[in-house]
PDB file of N, CA and C in Angstrom:
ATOM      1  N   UNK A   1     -49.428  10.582  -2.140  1.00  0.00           N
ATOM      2  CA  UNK A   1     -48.564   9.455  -2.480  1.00  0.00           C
ATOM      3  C   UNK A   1     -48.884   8.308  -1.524  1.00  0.00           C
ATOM      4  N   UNK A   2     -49.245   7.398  -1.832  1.00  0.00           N
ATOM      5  CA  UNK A   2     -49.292   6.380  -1.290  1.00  0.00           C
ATOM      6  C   UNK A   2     -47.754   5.576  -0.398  1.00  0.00           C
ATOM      7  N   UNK A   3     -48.327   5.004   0.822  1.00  0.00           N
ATOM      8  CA  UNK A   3     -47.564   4.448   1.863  1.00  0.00           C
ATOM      9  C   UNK A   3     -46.289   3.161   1.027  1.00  0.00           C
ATOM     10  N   UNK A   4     -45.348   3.157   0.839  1.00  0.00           N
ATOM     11  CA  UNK A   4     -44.441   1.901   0.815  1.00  0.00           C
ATOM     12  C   UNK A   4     -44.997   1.071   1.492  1.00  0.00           C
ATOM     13  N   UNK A   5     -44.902  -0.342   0.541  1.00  0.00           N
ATOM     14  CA  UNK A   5     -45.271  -0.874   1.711  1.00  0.00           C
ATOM     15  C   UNK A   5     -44.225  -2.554   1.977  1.00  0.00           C
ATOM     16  N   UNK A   6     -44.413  -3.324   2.866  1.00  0.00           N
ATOM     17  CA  UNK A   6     -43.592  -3.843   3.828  1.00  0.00           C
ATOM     18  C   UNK A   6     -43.381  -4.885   1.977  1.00  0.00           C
ATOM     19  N   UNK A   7     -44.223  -5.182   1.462  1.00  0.00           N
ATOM     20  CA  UNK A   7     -42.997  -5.960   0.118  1.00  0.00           C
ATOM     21  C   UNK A   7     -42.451  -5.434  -0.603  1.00  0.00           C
ATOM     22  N   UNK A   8     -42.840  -3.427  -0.826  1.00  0.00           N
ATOM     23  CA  UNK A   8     -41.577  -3.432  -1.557  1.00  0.00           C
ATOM     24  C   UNK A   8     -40.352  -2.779  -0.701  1.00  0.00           C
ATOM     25  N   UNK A   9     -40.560  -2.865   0.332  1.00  0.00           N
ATOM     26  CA  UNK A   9     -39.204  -2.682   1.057  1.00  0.00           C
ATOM     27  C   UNK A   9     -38.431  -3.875   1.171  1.00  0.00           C
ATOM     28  N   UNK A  10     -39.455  -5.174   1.704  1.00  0.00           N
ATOM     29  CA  UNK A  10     -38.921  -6.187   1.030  1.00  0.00           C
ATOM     30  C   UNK A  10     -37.726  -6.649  -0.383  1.00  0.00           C
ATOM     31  N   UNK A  11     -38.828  -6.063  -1.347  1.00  0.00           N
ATOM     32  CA  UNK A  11     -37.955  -6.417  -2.745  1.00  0.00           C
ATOM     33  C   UNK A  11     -36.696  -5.171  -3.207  1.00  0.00           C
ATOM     34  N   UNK A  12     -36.649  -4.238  -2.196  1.00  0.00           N
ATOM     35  CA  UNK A  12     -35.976  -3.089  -2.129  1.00  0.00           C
ATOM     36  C   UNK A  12     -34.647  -3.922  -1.225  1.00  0.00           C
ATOM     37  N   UNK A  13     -34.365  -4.508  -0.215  1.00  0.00           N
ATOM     38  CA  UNK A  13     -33.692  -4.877   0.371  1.00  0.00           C
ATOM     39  C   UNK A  13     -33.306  -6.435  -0.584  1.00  0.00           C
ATOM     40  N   UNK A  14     -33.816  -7.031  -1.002  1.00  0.00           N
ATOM     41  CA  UNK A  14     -33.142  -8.230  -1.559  1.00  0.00           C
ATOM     42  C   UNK A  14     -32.204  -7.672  -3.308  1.00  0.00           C
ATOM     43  N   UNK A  15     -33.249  -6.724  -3.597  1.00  0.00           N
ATOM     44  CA  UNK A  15     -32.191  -5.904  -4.858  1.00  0.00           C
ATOM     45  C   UNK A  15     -30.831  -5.438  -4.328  1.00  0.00           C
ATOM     46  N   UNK A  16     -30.679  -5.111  -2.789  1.00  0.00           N
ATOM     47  CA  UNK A  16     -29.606  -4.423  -2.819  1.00  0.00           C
ATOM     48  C   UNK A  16     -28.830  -6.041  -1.488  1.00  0.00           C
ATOM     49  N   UNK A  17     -29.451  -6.767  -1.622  1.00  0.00           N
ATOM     50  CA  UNK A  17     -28.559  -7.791  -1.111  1.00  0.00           C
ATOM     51  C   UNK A  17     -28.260  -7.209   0.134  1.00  0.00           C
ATOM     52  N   UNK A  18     -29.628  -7.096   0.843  1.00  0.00           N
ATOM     53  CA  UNK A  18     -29.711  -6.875   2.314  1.00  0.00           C
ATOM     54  C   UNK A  18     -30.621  -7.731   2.944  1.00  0.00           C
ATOM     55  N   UNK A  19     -29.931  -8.529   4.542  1.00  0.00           N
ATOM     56  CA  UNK A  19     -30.853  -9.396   5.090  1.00  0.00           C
ATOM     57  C   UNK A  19     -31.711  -8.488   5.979  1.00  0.00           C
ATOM     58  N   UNK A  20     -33.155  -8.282   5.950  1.00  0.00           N
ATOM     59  CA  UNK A  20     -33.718  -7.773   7.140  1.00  0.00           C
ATOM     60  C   UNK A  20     -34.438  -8.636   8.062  1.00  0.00           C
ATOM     61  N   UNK A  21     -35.004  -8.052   9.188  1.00  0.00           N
ATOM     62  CA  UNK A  21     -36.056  -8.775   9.826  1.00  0.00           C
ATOM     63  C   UNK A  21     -36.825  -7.984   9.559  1.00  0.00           C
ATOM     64  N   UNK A  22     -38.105  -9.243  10.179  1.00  0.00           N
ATOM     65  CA  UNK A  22     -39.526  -8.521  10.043  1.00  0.00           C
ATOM     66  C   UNK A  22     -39.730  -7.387  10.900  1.00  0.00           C
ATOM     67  N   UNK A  23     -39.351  -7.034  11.566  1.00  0.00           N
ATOM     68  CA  UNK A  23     -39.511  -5.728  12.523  1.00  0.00           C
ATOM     69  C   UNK A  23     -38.508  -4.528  11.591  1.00  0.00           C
ATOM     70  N   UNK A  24     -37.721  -5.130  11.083  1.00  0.00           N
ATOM     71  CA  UNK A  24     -36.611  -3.968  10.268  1.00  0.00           C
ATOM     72  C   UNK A  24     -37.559  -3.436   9.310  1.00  0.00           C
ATOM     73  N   UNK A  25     -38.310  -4.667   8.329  1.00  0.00           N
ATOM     74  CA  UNK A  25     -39.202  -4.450   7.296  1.00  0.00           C
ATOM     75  C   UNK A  25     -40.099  -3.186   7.791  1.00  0.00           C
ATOM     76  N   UNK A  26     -40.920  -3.387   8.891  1.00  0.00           N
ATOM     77  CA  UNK A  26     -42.067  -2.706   9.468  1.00  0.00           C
ATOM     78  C   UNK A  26     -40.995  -1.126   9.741  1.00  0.00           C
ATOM     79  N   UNK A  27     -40.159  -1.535  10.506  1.00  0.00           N
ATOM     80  CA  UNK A  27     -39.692  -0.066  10.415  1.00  0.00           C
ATOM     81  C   UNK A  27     -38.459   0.483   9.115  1.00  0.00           C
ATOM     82  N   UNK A  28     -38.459   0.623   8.099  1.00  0.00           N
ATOM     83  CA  UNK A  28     -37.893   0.598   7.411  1.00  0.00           C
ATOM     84  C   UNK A  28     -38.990   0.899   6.554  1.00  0.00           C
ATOM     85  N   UNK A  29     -40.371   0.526   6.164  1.00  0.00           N
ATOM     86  CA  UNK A  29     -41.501   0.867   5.398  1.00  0.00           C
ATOM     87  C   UNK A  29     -42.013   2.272   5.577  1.00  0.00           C
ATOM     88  N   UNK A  30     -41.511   2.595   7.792  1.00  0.00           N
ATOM     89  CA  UNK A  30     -42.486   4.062   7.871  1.00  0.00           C
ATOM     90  C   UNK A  30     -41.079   4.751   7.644  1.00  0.00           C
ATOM     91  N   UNK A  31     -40.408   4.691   7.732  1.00  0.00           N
ATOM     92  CA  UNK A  31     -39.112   5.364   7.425  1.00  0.00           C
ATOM     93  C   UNK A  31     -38.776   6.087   5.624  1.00  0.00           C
ATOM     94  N   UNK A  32     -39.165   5.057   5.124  1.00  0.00           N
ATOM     95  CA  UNK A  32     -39.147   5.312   4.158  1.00  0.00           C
ATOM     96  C   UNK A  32     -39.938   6.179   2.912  1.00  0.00           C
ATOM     97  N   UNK A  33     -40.942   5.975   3.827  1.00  0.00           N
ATOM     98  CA  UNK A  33     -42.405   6.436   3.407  1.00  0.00           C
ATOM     99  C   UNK A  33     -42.230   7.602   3.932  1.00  0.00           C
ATOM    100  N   UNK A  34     -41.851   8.264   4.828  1.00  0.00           N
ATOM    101  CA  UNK A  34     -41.298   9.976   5.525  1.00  0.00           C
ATOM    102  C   UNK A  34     -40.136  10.285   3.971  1.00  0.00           C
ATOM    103  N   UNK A  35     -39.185  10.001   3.498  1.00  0.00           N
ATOM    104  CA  UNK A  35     -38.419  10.267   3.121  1.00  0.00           C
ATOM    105  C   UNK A  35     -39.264  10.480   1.662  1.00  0.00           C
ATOM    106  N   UNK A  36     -39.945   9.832   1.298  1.00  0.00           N
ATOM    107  CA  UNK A  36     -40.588   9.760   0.241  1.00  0.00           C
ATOM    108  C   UNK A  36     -41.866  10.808   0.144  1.00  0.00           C
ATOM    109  N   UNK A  37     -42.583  11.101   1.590  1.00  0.00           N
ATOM    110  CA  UNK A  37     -43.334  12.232   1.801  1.00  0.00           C
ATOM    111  C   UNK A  37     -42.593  13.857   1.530  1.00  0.00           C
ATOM    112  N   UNK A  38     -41.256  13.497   1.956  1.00  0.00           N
ATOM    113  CA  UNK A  38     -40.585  14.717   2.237  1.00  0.00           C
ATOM    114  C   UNK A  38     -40.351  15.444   0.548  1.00  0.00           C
ATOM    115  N   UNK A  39     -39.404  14.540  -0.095  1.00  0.00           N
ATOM    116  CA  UNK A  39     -39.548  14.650  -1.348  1.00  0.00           C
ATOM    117  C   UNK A  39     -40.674  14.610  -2.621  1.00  0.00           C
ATOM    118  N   UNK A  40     -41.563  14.471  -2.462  1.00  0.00           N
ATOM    119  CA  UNK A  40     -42.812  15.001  -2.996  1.00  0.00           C
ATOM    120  C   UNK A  40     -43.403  16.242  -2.147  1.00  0.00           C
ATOM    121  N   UNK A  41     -42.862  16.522  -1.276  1.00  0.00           N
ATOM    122  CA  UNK A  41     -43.461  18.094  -0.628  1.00  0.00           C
ATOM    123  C   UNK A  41     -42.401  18.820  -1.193  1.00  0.00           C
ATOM    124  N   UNK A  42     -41.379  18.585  -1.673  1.00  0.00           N
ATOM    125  CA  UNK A  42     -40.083  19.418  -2.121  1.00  0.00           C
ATOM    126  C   UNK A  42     -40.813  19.567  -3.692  1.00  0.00           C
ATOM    127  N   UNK A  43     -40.719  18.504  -4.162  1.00  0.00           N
ATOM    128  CA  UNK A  43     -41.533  18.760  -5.507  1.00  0.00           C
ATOM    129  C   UNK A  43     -42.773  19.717  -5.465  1.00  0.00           C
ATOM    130  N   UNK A  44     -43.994  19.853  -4.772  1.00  0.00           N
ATOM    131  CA  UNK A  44     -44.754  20.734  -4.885  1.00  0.00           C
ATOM    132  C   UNK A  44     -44.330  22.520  -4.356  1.00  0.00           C
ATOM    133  N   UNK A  45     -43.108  22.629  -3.974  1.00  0.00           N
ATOM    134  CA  UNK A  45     -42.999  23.816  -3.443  1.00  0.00           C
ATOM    135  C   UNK A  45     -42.432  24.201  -4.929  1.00  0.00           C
ATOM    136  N   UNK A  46     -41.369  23.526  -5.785  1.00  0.00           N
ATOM    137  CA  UNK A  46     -40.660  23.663  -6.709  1.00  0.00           C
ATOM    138  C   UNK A  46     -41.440  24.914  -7.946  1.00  0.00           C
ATOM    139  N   UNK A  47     -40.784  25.932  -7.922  1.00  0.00           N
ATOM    140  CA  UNK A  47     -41.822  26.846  -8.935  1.00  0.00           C
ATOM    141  C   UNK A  47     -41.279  26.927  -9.879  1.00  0.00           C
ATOM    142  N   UNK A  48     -42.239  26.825 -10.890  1.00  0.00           N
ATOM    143  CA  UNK A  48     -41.612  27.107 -12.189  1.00  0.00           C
ATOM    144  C   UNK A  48     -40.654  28.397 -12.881  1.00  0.00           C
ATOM    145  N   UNK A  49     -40.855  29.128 -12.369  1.00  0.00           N
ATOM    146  CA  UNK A  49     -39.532  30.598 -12.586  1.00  0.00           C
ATOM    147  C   UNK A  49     -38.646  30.853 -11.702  1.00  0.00           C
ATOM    148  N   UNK A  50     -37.781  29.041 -10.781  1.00  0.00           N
ATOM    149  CA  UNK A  50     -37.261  29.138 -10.080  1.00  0.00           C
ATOM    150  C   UNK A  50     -36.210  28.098 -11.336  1.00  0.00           C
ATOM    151  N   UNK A  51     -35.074  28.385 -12.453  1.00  0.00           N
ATOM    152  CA  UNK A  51     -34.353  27.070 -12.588  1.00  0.00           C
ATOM    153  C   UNK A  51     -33.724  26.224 -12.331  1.00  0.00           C
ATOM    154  N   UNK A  52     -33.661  24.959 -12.223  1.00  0.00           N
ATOM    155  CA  UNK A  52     -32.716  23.791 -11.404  1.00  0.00           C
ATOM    156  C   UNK A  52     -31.229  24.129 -11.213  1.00  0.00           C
ATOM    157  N   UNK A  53     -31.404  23.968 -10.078  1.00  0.00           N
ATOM    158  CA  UNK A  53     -29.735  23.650  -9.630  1.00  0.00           C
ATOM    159  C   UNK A  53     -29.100  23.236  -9.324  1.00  0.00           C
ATOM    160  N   UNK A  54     -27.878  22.889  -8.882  1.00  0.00           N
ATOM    161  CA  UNK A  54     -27.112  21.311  -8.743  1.00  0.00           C
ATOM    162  C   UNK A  54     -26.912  21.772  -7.662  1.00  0.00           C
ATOM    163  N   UNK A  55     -26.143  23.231  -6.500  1.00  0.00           N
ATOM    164  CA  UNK A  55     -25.908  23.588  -5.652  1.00  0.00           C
ATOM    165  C   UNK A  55     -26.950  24.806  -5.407  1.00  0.00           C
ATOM    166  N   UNK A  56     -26.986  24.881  -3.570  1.00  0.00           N
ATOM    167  CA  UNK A  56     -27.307  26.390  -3.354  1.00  0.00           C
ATOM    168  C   UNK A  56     -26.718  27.609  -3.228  1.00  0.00           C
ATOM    169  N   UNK A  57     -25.811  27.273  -3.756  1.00  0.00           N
ATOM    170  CA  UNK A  57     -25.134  28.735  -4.014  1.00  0.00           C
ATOM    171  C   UNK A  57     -24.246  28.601  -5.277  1.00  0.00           C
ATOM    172  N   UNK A  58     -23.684  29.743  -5.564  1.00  0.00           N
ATOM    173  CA  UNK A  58     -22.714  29.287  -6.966  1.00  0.00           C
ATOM    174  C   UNK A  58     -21.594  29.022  -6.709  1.00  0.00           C
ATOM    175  N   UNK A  59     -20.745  28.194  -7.808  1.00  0.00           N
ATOM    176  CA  UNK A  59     -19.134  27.440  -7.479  1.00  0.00           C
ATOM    177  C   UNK A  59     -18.579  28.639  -8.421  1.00  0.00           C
ATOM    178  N   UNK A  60     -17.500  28.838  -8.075  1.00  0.00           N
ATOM    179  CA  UNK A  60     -16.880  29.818  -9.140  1.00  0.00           C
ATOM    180  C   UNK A  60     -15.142  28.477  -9.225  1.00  0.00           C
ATOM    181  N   UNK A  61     -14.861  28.410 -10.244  1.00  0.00           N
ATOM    182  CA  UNK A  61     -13.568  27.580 -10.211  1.00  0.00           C
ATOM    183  C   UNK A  61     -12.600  28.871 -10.006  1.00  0.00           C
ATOM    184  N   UNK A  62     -11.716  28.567  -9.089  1.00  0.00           N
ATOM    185  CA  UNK A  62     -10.389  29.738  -8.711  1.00  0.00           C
ATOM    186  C   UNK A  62      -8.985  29.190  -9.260  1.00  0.00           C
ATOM    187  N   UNK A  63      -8.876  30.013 -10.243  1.00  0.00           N
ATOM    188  CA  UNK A  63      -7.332  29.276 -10.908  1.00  0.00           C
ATOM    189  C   UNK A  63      -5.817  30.283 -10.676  1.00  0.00           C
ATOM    190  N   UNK A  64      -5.297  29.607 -10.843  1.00  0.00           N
ATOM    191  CA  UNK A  64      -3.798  30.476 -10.501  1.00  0.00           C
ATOM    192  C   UNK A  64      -2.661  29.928 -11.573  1.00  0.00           C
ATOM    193  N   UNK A  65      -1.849  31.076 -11.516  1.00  0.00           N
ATOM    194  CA  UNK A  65      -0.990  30.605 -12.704  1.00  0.00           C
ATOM    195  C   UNK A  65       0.023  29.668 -11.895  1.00  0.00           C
ATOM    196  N   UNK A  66       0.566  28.400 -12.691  1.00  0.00           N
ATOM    197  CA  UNK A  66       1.233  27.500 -12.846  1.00  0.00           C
ATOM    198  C   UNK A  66       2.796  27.888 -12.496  1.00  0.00           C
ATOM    199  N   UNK A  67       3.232  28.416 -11.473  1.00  0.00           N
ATOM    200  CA  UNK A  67       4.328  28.981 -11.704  1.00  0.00           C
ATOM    201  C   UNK A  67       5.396  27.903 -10.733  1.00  0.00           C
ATOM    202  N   UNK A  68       6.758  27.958 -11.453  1.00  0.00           N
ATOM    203  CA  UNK A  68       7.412  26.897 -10.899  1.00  0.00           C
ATOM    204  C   UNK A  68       7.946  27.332  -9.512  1.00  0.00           C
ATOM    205  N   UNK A  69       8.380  26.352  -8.390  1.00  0.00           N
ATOM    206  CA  UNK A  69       9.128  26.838  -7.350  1.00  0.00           C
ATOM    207  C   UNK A  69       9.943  25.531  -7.001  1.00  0.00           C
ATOM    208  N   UNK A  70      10.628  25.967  -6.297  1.00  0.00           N
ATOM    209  CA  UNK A  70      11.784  25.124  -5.776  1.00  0.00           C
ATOM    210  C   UNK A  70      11.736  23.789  -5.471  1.00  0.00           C
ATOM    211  N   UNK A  71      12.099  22.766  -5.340  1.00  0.00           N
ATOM    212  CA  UNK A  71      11.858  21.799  -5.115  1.00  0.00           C
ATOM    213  C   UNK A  71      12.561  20.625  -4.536  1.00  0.00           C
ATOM    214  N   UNK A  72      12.284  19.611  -3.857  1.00  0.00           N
ATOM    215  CA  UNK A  72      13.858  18.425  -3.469  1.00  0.00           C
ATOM    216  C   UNK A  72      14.884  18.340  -4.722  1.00  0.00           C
ATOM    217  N   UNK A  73      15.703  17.845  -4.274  1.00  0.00           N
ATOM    218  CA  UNK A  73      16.209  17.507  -5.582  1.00  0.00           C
ATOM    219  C   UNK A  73      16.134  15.768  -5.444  1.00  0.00           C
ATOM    220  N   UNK A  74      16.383  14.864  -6.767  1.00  0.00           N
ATOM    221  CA  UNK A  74      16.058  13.624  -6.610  1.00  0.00           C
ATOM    222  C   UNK A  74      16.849  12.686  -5.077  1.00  0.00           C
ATOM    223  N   UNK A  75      18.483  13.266  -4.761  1.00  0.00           N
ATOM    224  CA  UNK A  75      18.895  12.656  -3.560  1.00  0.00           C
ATOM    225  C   UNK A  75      17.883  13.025  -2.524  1.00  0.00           C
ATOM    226  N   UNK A  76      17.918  14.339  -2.488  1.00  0.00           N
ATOM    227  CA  UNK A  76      16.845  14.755  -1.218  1.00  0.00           C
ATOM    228  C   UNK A  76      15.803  14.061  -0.902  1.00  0.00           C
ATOM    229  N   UNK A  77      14.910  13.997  -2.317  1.00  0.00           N
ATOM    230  CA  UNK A  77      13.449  13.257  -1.899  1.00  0.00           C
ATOM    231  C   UNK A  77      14.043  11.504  -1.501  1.00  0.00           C
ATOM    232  N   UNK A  78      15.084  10.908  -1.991  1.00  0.00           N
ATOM    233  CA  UNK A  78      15.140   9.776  -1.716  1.00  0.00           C
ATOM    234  C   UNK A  78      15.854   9.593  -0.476  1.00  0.00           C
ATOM    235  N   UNK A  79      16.348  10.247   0.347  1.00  0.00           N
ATOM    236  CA  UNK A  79      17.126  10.534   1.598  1.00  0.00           C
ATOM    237  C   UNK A  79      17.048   9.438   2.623  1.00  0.00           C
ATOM    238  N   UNK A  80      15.318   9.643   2.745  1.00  0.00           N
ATOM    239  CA  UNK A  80      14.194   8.952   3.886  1.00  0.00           C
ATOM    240  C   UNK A  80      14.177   7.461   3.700  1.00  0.00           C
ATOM    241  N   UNK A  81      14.058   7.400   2.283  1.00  0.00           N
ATOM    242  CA  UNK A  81      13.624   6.292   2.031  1.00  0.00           C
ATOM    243  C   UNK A  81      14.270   4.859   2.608  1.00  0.00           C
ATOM    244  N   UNK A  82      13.440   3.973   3.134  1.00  0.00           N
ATOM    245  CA  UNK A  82      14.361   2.576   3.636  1.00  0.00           C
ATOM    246  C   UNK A  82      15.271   2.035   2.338  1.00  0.00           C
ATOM    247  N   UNK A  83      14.583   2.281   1.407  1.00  0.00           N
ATOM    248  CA  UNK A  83      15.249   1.490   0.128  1.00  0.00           C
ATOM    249  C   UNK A  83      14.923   2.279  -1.583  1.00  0.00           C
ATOM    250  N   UNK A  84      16.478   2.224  -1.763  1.00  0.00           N
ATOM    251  CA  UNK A  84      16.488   3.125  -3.198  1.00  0.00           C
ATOM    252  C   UNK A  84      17.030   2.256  -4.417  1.00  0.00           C
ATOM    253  N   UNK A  85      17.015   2.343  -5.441  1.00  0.00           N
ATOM    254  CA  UNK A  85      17.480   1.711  -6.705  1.00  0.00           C
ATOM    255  C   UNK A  85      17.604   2.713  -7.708  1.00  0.00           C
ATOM    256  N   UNK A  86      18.654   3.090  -8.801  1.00  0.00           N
ATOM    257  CA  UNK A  86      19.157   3.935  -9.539  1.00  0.00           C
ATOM    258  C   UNK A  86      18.012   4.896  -9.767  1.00  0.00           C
ATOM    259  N   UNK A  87      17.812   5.409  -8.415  1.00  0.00           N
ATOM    260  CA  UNK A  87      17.333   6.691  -8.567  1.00  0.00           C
ATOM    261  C   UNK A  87      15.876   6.703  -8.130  1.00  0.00           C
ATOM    262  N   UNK A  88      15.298   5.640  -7.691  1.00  0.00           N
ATOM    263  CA  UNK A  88      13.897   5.212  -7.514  1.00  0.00           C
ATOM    264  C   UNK A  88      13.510   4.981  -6.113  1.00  0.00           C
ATOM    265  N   UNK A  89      12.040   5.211  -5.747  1.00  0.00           N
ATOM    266  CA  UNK A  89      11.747   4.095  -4.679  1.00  0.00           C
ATOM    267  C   UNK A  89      11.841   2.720  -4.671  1.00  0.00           C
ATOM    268  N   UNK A  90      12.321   1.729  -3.882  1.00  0.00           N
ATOM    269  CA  UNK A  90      12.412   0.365  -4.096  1.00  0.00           C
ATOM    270  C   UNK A  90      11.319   0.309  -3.118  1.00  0.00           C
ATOM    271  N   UNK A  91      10.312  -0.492  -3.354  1.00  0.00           N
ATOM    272  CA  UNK A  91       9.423  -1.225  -2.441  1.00  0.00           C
ATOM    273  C   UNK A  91       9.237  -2.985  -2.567  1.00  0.00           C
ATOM    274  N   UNK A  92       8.618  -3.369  -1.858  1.00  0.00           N
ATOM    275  CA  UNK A  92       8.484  -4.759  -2.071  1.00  0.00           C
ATOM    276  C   UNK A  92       7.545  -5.201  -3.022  1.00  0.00           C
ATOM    277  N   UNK A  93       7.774  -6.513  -4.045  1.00  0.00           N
ATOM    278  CA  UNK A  93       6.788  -6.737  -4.834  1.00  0.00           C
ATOM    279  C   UNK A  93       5.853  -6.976  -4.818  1.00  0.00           C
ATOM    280  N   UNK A  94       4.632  -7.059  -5.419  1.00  0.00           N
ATOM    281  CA  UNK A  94       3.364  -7.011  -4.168  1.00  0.00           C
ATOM    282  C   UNK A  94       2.705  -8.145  -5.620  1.00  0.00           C
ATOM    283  N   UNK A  95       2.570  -8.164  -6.862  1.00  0.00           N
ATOM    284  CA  UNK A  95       2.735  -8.943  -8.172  1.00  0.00           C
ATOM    285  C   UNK A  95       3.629  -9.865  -8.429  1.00  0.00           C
ATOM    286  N   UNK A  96       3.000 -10.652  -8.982  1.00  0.00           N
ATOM    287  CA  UNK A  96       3.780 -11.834  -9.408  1.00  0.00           C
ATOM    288  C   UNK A  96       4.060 -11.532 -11.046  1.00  0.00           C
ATOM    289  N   UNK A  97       5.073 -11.776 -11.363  1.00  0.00           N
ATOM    290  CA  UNK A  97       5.449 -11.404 -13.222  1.00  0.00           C
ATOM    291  C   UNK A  97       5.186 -13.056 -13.825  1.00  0.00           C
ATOM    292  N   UNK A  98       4.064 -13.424 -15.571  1.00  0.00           N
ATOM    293  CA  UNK A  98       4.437 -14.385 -15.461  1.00  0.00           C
ATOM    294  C   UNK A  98       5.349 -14.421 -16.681  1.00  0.00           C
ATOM    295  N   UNK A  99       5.848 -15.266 -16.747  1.00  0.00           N
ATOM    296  CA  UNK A  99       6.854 -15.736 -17.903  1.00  0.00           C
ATOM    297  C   UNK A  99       6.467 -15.750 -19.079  1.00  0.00           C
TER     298      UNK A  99
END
């Protein structure tokens, strides 16, 4: 694979609306060019009677039944609160409503 080189790190940094310097450019080209070595050596190890995977190990989803338990009751949870309204949190308006 050929080296990145200092314009398209260049045009790599103005796509993503980044200012560099010329010394950032220069290092930012061999930097990049490692990362880009690394991943084409990952690709050649890749065997074909190995299939893709998203993780290295497996996810199993763990579910549990839905079962109800106890809970505040509505005074309780509003107890704390600096400010309540028929039954609600009151907070400050943070929106303007228009007409």
């Amino acid at each position: 694979m050929a080296a990145i080189s200092r314009e398209e790190v260049a045009h790599l940094a103005r796509l993503s609306r980044l200012a560099v310097t010329e010394e950032e450019l220069d290092r930012f080209a061999g930097q990049l060019d490692v990362i880009l070595q690394s991943v084409a050596r990952v690709g050649e190890v890749a065997a074909d009677d190995i299939p893709p995977t998203s993780h290295s190990v497996p996810l199993t989803n763990v579910y549990r039944d839905d079962v109800p338990v106890p809970c505040l009751t509505q005074e309780e949870a509003l107890s704390g609160a600096p400010d309540a309204f028929e039954g609600r949190f009151r907070v400050p308006r943070i929106l303007d409503e228009e007409d």
